[in-house]
C-alpha atoms as a PDB file:
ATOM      1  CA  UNK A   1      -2.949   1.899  -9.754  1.00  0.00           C
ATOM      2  CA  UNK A   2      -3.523   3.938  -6.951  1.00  0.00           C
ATOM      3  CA  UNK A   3      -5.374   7.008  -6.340  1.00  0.00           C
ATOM      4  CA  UNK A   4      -3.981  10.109  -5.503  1.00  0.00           C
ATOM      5  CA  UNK A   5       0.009  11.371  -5.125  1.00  0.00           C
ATOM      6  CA  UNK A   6       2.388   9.338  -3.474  1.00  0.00           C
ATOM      7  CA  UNK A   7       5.091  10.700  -2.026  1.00  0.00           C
ATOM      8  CA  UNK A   8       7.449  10.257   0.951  1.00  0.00           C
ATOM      9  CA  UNK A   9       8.460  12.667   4.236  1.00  0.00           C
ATOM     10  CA  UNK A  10      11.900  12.451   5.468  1.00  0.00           C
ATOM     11  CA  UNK A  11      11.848  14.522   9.208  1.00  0.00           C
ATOM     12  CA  UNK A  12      14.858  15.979  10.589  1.00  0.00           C
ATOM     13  CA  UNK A  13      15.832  16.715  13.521  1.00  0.00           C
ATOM     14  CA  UNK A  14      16.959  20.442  13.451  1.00  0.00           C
ATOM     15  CA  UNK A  15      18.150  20.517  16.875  1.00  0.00           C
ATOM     16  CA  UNK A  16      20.713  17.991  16.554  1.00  0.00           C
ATOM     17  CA  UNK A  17      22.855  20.981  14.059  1.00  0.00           C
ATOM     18  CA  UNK A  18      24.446  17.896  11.951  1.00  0.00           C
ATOM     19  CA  UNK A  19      27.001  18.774   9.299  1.00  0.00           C
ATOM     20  CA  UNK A  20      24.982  19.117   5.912  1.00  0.00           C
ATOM     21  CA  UNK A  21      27.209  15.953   4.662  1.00  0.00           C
ATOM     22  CA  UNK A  22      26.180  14.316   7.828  1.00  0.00           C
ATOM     23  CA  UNK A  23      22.401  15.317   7.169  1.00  0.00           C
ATOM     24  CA  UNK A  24      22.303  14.162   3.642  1.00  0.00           C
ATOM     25  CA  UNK A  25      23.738  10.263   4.894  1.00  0.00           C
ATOM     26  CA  UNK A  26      20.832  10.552   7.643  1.00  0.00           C
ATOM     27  CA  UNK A  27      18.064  11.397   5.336  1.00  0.00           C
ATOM     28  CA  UNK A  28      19.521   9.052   2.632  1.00  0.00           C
ATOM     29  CA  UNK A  29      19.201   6.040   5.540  1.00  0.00           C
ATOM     30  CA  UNK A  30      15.749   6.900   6.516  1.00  0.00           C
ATOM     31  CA  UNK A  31      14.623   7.323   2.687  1.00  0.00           C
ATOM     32  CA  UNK A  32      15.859   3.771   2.486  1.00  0.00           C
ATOM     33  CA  UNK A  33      14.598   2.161   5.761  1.00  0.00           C
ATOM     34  CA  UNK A  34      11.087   3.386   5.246  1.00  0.00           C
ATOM     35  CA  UNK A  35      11.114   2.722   1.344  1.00  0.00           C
ATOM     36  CA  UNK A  36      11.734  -1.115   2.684  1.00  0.00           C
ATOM     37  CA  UNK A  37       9.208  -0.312   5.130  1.00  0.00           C
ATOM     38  CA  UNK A  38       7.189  -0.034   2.505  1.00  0.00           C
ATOM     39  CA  UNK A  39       7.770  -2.673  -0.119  1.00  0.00           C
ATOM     40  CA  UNK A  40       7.328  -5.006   2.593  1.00  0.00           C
ATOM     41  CA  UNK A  41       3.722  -3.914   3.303  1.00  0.00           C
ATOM     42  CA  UNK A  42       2.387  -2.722   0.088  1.00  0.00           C
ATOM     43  CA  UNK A  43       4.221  -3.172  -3.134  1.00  0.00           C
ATOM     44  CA  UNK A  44       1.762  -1.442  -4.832  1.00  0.00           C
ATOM     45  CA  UNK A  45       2.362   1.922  -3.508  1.00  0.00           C
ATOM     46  CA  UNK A  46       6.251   1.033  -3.572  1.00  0.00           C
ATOM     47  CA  UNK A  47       6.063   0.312  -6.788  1.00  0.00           C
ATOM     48  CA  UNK A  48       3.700   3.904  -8.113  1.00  0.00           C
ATOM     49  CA  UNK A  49       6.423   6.173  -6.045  1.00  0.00           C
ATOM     50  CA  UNK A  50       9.354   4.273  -7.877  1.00  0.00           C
ATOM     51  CA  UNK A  51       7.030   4.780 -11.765  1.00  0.00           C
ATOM     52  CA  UNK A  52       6.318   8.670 -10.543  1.00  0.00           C
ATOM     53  CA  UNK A  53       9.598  10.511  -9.718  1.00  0.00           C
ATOM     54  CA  UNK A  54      10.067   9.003  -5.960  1.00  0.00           C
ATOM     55  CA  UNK A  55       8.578  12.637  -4.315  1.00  0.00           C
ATOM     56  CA  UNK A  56      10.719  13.106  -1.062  1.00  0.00           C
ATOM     57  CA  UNK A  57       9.974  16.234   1.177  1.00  0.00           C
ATOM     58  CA  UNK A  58      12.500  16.828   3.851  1.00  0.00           C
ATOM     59  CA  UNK A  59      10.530  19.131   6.660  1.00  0.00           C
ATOM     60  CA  UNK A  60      12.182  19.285  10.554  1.00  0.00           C
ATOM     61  CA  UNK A  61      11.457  19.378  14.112  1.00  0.00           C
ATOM     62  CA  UNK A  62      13.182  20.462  16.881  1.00  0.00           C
ATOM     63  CA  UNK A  63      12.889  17.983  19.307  1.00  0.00           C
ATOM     64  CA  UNK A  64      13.605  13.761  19.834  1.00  0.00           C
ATOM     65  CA  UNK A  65       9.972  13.896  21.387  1.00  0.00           C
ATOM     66  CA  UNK A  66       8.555  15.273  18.298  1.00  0.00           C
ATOM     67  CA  UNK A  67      10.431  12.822  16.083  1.00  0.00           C
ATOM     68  CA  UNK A  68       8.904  10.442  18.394  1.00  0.00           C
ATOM     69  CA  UNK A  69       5.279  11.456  18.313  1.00  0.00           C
ATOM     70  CA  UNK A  70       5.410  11.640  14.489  1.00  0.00           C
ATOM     71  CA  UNK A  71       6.350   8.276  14.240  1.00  0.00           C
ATOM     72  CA  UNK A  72       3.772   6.898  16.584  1.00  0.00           C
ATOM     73  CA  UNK A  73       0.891   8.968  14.717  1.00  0.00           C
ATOM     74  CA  UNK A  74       2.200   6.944  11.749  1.00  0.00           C
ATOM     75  CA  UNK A  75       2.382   3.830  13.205  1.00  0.00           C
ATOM     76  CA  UNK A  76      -0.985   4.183  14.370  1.00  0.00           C
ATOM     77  CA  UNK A  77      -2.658   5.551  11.012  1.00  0.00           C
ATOM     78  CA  UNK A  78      -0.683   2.432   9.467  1.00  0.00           C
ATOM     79  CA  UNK A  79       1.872   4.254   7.677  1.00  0.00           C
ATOM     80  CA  UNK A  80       5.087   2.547   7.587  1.00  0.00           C
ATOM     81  CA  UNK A  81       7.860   4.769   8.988  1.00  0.00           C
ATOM     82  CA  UNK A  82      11.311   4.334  10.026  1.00  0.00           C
ATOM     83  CA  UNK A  83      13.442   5.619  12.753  1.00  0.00           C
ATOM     84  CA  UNK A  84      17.270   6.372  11.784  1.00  0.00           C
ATOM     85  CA  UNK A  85      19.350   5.681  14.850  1.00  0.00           C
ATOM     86  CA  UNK A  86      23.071   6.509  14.468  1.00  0.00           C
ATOM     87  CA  UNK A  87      25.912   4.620  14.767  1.00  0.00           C
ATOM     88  CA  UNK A  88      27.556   7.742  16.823  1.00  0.00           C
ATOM     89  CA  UNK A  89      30.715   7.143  14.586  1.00  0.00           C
ATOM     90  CA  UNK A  90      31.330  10.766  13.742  1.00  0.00           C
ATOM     91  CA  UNK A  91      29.216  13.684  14.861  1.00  0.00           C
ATOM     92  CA  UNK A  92      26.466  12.195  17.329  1.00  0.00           C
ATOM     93  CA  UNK A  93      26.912   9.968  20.770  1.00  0.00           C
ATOM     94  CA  UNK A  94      25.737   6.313  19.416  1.00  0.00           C
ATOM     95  CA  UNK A  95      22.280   5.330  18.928  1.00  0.00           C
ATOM     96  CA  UNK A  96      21.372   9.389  18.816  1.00  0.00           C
ATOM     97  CA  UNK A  97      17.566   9.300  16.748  1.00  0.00           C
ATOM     98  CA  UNK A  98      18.431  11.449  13.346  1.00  0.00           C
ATOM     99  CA  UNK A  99      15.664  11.284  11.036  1.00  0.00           C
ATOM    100  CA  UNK A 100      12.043   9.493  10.688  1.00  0.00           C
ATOM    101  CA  UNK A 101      11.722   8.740   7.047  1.00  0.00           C
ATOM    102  CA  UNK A 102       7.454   8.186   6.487  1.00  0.00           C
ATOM    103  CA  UNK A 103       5.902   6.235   3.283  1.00  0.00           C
ATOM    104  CA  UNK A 104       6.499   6.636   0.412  1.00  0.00           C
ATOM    105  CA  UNK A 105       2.483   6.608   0.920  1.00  0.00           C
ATOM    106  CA  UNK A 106      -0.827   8.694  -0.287  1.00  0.00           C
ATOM    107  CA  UNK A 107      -0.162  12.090  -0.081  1.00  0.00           C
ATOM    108  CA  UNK A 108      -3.097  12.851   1.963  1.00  0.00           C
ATOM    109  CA  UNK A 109      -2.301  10.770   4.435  1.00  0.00           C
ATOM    110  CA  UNK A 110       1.064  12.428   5.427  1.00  0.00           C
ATOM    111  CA  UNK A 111      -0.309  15.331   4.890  1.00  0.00           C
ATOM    112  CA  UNK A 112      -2.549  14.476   8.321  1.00  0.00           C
ATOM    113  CA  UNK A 113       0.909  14.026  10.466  1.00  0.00           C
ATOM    114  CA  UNK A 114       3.292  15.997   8.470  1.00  0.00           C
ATOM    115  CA  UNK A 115       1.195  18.985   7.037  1.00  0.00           C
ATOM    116  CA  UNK A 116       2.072  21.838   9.108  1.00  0.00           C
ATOM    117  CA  UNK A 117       5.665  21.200   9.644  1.00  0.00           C
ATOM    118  CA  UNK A 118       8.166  23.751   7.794  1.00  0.00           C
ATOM    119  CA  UNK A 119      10.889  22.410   4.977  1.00  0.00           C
ATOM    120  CA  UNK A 120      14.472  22.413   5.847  1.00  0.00           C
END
């Protein structure tokens, strides 16, 4: 078991002014990705978020170079993250970076990179 709340940060780019349909896909990929992310490194936690409700909180940013940032200052605290890079099928030129879907992972720890950003 571990200690603490785990939960699991989905950050959108606000600048980007997706569709909400469009936003919901993007968040649902990067809740995925970094889920696998996850189970892959520590099926522990993986396994608590899945037993505990699977707490998401989707916050944004208003910038790629934010996005990017977060997900380095994840990378580097070990959190595994994921970056959601779209197709460019509909809305967005291809490869266009959507969403960076962090943990599921202590609380605590997100909290560090994540903590002062506001909710969508």
């Amino acid at each position: 078991i571990v200690a603490g709340e785990i939960k699991q940060v989905l950050v959108v780019r606000s600048d980007l002014k997706m569709g909400k349909g469009k936003l919901a896909a993007q968040v649902a990929h990067a809740s995925l990705m970094s889920y696998f992310e996850v189970e892959r490194k520590n099926k522990e936690i993986a396994k608590e978020w899945l037993s505990t409700g699977e707490k998401k909180i989707v916050v944004k940013v208003g910038s790629e170079e934010e996005l990017k940032r977060l997900y380095e200052d994840a990378k580097k605290e070990g959190i595994p993250c994921a970056l959601v890079h779209d197709a460019g099928l509909t809305q967005l030129p291809p490869n266009t970076i959507t969403v960076l879907g962090i943990g599921p992972w202590e609380e605590e720890e997100i909290d560090k990179i994540t903590g002062n950003l506001k909710l969508v």
